[in-house]
C-alpha atoms as a PDB file:
ATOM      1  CA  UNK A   1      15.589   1.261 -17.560  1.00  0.00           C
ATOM      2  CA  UNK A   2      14.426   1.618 -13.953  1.00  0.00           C
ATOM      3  CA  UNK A   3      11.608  -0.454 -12.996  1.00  0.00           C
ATOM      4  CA  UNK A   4      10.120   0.504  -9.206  1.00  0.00           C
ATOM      5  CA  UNK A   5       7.381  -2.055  -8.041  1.00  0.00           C
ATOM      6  CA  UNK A   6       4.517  -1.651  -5.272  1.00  0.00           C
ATOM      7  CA  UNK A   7       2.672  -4.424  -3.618  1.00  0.00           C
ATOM      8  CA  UNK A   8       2.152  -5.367  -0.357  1.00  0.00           C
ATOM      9  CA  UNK A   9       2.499  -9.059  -1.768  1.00  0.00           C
ATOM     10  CA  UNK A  10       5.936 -10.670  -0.955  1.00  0.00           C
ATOM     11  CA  UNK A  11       5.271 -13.444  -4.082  1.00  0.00           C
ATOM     12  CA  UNK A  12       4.148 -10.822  -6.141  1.00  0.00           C
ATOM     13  CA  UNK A  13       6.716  -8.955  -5.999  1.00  0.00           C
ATOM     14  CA  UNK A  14       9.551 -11.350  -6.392  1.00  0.00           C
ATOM     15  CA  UNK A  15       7.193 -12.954  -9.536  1.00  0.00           C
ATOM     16  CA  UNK A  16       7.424  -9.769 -10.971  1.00  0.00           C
ATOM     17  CA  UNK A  17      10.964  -8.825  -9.895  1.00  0.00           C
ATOM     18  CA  UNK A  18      12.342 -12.096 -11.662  1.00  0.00           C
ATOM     19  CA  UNK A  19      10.132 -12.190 -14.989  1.00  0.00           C
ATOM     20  CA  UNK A  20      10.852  -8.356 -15.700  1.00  0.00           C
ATOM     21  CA  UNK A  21      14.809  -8.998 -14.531  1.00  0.00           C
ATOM     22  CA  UNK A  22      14.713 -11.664 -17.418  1.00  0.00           C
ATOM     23  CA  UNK A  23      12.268  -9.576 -19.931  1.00  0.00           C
ATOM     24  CA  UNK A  24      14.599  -6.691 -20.222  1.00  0.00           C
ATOM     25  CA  UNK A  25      18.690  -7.128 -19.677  1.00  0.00           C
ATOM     26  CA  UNK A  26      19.875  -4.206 -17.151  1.00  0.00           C
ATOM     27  CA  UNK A  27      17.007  -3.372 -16.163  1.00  0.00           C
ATOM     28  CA  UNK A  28      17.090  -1.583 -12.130  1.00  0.00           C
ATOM     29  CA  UNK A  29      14.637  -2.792 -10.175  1.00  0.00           C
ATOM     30  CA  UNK A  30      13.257  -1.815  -6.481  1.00  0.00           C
ATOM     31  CA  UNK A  31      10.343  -2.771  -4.484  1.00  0.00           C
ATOM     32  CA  UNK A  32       8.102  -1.117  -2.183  1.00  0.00           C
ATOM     33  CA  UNK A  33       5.723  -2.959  -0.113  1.00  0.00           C
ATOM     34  CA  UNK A  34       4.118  -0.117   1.772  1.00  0.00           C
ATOM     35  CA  UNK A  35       3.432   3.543   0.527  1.00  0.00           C
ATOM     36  CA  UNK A  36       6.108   4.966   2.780  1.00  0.00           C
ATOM     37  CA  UNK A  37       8.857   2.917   1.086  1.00  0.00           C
ATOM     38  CA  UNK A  38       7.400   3.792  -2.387  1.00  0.00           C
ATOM     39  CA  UNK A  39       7.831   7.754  -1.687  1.00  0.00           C
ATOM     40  CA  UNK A  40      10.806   7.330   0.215  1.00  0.00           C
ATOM     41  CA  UNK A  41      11.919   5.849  -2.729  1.00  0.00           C
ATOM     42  CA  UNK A  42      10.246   7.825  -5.542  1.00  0.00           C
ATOM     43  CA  UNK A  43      12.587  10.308  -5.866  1.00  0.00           C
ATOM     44  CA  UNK A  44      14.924   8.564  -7.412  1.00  0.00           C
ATOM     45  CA  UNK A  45      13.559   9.064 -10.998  1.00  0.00           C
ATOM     46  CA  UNK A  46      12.100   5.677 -12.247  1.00  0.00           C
ATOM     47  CA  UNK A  47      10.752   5.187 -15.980  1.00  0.00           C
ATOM     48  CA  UNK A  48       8.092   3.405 -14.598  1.00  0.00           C
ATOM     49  CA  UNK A  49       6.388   2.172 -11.514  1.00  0.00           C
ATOM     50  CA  UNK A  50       4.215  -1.132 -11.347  1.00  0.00           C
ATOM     51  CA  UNK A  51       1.630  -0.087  -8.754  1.00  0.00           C
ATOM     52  CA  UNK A  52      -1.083  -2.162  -7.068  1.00  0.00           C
ATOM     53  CA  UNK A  53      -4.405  -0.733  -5.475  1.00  0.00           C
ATOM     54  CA  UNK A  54      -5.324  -2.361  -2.746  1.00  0.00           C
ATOM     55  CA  UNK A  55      -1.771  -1.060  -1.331  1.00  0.00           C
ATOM     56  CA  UNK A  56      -1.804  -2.479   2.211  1.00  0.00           C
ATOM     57  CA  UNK A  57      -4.263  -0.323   4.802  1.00  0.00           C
ATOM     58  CA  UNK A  58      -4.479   2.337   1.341  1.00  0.00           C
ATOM     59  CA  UNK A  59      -6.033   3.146  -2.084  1.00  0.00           C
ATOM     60  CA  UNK A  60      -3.423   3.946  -4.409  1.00  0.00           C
ATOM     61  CA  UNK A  61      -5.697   5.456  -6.366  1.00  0.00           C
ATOM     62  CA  UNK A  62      -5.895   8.508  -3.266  1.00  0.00           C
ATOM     63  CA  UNK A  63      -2.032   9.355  -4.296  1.00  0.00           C
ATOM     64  CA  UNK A  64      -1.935   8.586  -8.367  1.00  0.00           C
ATOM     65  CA  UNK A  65      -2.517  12.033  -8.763  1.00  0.00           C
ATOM     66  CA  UNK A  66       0.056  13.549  -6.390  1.00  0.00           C
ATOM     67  CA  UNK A  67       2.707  10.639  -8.041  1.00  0.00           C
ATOM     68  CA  UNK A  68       1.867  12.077 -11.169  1.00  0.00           C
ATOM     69  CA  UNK A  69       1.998  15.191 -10.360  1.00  0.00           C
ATOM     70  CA  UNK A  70       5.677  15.054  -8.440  1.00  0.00           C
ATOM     71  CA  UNK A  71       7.079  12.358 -10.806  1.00  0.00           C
ATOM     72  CA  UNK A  72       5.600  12.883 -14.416  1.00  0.00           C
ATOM     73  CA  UNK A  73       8.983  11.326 -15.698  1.00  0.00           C
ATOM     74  CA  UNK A  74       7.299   8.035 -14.256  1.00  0.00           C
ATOM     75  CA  UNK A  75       4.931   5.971 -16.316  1.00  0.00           C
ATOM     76  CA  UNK A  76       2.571   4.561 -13.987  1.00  0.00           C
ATOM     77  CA  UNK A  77       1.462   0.659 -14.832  1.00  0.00           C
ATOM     78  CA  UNK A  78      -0.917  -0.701 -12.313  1.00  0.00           C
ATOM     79  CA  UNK A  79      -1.560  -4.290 -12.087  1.00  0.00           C
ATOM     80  CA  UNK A  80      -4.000  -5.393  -9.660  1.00  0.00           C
ATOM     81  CA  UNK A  81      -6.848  -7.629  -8.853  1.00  0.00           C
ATOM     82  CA  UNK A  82      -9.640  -5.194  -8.893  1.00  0.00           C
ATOM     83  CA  UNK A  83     -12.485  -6.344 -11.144  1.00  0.00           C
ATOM     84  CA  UNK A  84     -15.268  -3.577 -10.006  1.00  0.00           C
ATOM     85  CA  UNK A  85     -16.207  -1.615 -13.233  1.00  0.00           C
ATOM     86  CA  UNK A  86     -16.552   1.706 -11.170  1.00  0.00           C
ATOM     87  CA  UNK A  87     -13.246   1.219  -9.465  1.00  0.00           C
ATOM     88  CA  UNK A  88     -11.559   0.566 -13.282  1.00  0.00           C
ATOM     89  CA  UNK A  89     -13.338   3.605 -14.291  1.00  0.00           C
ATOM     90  CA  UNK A  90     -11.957   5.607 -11.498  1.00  0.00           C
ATOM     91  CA  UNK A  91      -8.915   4.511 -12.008  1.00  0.00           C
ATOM     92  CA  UNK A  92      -8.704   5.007 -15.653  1.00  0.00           C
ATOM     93  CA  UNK A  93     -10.224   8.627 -15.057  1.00  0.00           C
ATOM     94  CA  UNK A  94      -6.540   9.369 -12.905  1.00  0.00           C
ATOM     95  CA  UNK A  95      -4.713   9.178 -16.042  1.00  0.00           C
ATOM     96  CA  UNK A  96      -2.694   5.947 -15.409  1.00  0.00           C
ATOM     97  CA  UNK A  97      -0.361   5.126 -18.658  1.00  0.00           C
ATOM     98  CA  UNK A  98      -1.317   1.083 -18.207  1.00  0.00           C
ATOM     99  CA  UNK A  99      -3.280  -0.918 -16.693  1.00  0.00           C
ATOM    100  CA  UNK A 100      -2.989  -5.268 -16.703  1.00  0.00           C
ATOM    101  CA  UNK A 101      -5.193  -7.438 -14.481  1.00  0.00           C
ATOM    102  CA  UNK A 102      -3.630  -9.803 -12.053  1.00  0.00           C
ATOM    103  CA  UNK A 103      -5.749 -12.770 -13.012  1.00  0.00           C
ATOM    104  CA  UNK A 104      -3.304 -12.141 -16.510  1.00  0.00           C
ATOM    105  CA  UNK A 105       0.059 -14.242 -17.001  1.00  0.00           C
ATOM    106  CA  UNK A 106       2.854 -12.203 -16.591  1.00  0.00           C
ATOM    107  CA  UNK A 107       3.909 -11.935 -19.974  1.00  0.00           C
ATOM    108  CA  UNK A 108       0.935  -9.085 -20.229  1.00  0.00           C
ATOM    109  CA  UNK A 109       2.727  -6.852 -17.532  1.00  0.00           C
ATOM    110  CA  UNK A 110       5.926  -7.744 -19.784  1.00  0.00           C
ATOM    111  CA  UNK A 111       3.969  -6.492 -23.034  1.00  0.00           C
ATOM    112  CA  UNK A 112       2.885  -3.478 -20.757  1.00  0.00           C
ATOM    113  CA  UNK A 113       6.333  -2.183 -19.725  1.00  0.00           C
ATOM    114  CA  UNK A 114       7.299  -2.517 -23.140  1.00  0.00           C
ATOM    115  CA  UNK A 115       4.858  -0.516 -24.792  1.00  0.00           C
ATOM    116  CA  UNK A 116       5.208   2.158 -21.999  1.00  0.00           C
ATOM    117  CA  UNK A 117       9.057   2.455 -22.827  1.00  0.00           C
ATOM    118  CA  UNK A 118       8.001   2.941 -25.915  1.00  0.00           C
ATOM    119  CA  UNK A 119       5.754   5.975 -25.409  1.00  0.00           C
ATOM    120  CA  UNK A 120       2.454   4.342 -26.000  1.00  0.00           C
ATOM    121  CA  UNK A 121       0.053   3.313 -23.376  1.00  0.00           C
ATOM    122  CA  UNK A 122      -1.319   0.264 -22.725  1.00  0.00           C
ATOM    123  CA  UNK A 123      -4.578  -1.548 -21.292  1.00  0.00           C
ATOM    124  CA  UNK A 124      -5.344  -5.306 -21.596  1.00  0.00           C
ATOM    125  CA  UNK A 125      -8.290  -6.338 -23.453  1.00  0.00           C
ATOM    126  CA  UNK A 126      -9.543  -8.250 -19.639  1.00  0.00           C
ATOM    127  CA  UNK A 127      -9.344  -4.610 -18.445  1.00  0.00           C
ATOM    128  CA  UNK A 128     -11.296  -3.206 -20.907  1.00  0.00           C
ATOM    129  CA  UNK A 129     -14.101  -5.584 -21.591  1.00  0.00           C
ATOM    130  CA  UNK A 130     -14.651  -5.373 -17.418  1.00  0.00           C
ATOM    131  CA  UNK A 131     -14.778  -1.868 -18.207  1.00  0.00           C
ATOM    132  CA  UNK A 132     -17.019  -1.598 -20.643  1.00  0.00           C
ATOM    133  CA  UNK A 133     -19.472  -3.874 -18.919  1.00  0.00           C
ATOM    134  CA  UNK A 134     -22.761  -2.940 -16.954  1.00  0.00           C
ATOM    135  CA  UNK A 135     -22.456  -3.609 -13.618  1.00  0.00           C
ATOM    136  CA  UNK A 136     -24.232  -1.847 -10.574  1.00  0.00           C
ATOM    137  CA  UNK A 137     -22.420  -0.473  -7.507  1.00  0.00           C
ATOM    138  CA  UNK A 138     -22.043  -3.850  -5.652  1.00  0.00           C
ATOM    139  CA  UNK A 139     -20.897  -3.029  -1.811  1.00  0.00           C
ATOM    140  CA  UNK A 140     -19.636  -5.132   0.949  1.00  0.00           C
ATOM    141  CA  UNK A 141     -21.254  -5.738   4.021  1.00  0.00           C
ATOM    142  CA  UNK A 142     -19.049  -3.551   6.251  1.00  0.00           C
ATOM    143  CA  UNK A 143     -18.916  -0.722   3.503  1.00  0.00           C
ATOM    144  CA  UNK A 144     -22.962  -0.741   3.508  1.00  0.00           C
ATOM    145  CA  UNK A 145     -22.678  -0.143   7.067  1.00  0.00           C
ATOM    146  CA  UNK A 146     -20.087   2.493   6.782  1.00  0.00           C
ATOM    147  CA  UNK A 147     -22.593   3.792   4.148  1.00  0.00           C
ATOM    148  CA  UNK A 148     -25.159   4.091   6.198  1.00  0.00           C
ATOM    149  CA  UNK A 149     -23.471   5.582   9.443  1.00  0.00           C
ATOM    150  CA  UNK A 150     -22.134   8.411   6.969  1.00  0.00           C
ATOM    151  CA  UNK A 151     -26.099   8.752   6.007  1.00  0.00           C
ATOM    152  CA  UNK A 152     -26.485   9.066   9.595  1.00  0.00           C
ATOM    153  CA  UNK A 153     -24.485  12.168   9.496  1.00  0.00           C
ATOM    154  CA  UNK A 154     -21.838  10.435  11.628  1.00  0.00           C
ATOM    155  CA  UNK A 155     -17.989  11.284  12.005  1.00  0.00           C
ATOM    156  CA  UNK A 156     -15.025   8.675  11.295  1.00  0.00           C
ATOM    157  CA  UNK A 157     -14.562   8.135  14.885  1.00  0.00           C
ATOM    158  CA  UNK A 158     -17.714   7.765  15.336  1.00  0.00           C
ATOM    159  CA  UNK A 159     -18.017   4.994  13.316  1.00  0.00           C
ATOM    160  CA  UNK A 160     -15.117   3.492  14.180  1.00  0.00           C
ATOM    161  CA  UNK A 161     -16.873   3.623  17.805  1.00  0.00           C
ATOM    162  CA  UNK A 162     -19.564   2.067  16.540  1.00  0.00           C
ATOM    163  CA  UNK A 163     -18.485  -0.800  14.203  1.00  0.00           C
ATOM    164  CA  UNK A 164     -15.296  -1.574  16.957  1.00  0.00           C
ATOM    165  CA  UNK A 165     -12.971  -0.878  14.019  1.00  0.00           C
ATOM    166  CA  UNK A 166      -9.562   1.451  13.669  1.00  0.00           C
ATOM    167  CA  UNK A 167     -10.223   5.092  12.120  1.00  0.00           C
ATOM    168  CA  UNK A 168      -8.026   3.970   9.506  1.00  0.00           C
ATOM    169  CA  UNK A 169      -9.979   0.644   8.535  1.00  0.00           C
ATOM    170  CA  UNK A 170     -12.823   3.178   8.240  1.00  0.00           C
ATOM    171  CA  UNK A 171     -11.111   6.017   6.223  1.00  0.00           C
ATOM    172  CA  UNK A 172     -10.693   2.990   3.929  1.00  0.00           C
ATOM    173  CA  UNK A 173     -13.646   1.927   3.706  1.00  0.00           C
ATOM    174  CA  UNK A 174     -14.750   5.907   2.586  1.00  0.00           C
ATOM    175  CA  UNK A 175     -12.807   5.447   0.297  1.00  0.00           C
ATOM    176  CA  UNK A 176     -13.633   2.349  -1.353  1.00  0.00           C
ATOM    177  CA  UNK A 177     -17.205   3.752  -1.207  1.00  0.00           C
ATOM    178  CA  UNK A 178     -15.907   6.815  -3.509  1.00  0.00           C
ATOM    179  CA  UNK A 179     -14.161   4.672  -5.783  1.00  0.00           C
ATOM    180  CA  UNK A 180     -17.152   2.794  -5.961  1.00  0.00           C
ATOM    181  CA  UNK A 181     -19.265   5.046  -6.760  1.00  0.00           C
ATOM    182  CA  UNK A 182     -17.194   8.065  -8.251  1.00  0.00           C
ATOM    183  CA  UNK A 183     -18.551  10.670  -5.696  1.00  0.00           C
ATOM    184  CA  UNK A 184     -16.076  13.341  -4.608  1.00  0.00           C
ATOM    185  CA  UNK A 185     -17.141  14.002  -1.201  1.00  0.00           C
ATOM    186  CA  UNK A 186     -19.488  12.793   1.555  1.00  0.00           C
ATOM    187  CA  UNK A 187     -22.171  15.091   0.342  1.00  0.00           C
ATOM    188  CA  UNK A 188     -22.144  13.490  -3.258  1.00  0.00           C
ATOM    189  CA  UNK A 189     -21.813  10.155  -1.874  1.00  0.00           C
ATOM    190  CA  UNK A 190     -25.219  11.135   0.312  1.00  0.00           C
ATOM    191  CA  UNK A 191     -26.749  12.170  -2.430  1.00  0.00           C
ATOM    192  CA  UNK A 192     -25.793   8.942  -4.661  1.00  0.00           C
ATOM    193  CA  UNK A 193     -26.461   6.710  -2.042  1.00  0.00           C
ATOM    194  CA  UNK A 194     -30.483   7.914  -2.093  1.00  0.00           C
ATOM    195  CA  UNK A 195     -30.729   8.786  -5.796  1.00  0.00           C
ATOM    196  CA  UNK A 196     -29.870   5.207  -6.929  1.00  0.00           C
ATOM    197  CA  UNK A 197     -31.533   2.893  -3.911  1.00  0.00           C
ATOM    198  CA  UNK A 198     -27.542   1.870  -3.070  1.00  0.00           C
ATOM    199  CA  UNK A 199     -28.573   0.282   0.420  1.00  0.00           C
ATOM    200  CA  UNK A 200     -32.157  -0.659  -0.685  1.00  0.00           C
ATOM    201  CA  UNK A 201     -30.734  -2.645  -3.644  1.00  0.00           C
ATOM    202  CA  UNK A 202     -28.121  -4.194  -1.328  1.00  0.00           C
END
């Protein structure tokens, strides 16, 4: 079995690199701690690929698709930290074969990678019950502001100008905000933003 893991989290990584190592006897494992590693690295046919979100300056969930779509021999597991119920949603909604929480012990990303060699998926019961609870679209102070620049009909750079912050810190930001609130482009997110009060309930 080949076993290619992506974090930008040196202790992660070795954590998961030694428990897996010992799980399964043989097993190949890589690591990738920035996205151009993991698709340097991609092509060379893994059974499955341990995958965090928050992936450095990126969303993983922008390329889940295009993985899956260049790579469907690779089951995709990821374990991460997110506890947002729109950004679960959004990623469950990609088609992602597993998904395990971070604030879990390791022997649940062991329990994952064995039911995924075994052609089932699998999603922890913390993962699910976050899921499945209310929760309102809950922003952070420099993605409200992002917000309402966009609202303000203003470009990337623009913004970037105006909060003294990278293009790239404010690409991710956009993108946290779609995650967030499952709009598909600027003019949904416009039109979610007023429809449900997001900066008045702020």
């Amino acid at each position: 079995m080949k076993v290619l893991i992506a974090d930008d989290h040196q202790l992660i990584l070795e954590g998961l690199t030694t428990s897996i190592s010992k799980a399964f006897d043989g097993c190949i494992i890589e690591n990738a701690i920035d996205k151009n590693k993991l698709f340097a690295l991609l092509p060379q046919r893994w059974d499955i690929l341990v995958l965090d979100i928050r992936f450095g300056e990126h969303n993983a969930a922008d390329f889940i698709s295009e993985i899956r779509d260049n790579y469907s021999q690779t089951k995709i597991l990821v374990v991460s930290s997110i506890s947002d119920k729109h950004l679960i949603n959004q990623i469950l909604n990609l088609d992602v074969h597993g998904f395990v929480s971070k604030s879990e012990s390791t022997l649940e990303v062991i329990s994952a990678i064995r039911s995924l060699t075994e052609g089932e998926n699998y999603f922890s019961k913390l993962i699910l019950q976050q899921e499945e609870a209310t929760q309102e679209v809950i922003l952070t102070p420099k993605e409200k502001q992002v917000l309402q620049l966009i609202m303000e009909e203003k470009s990337t750079k623009q913004i970037a100008d105006d909060m003294h912050l990278s293009p790239k810190t404010i690409e991710l930001h956009r993108s946290n905000l779609f995650l967030k609130t499952g709009a598909k482009n600027v003019a949904g997110l416009v039109k979610i933003a007023i429809t449900q009060n997001i900066l008045d309930n702020q």
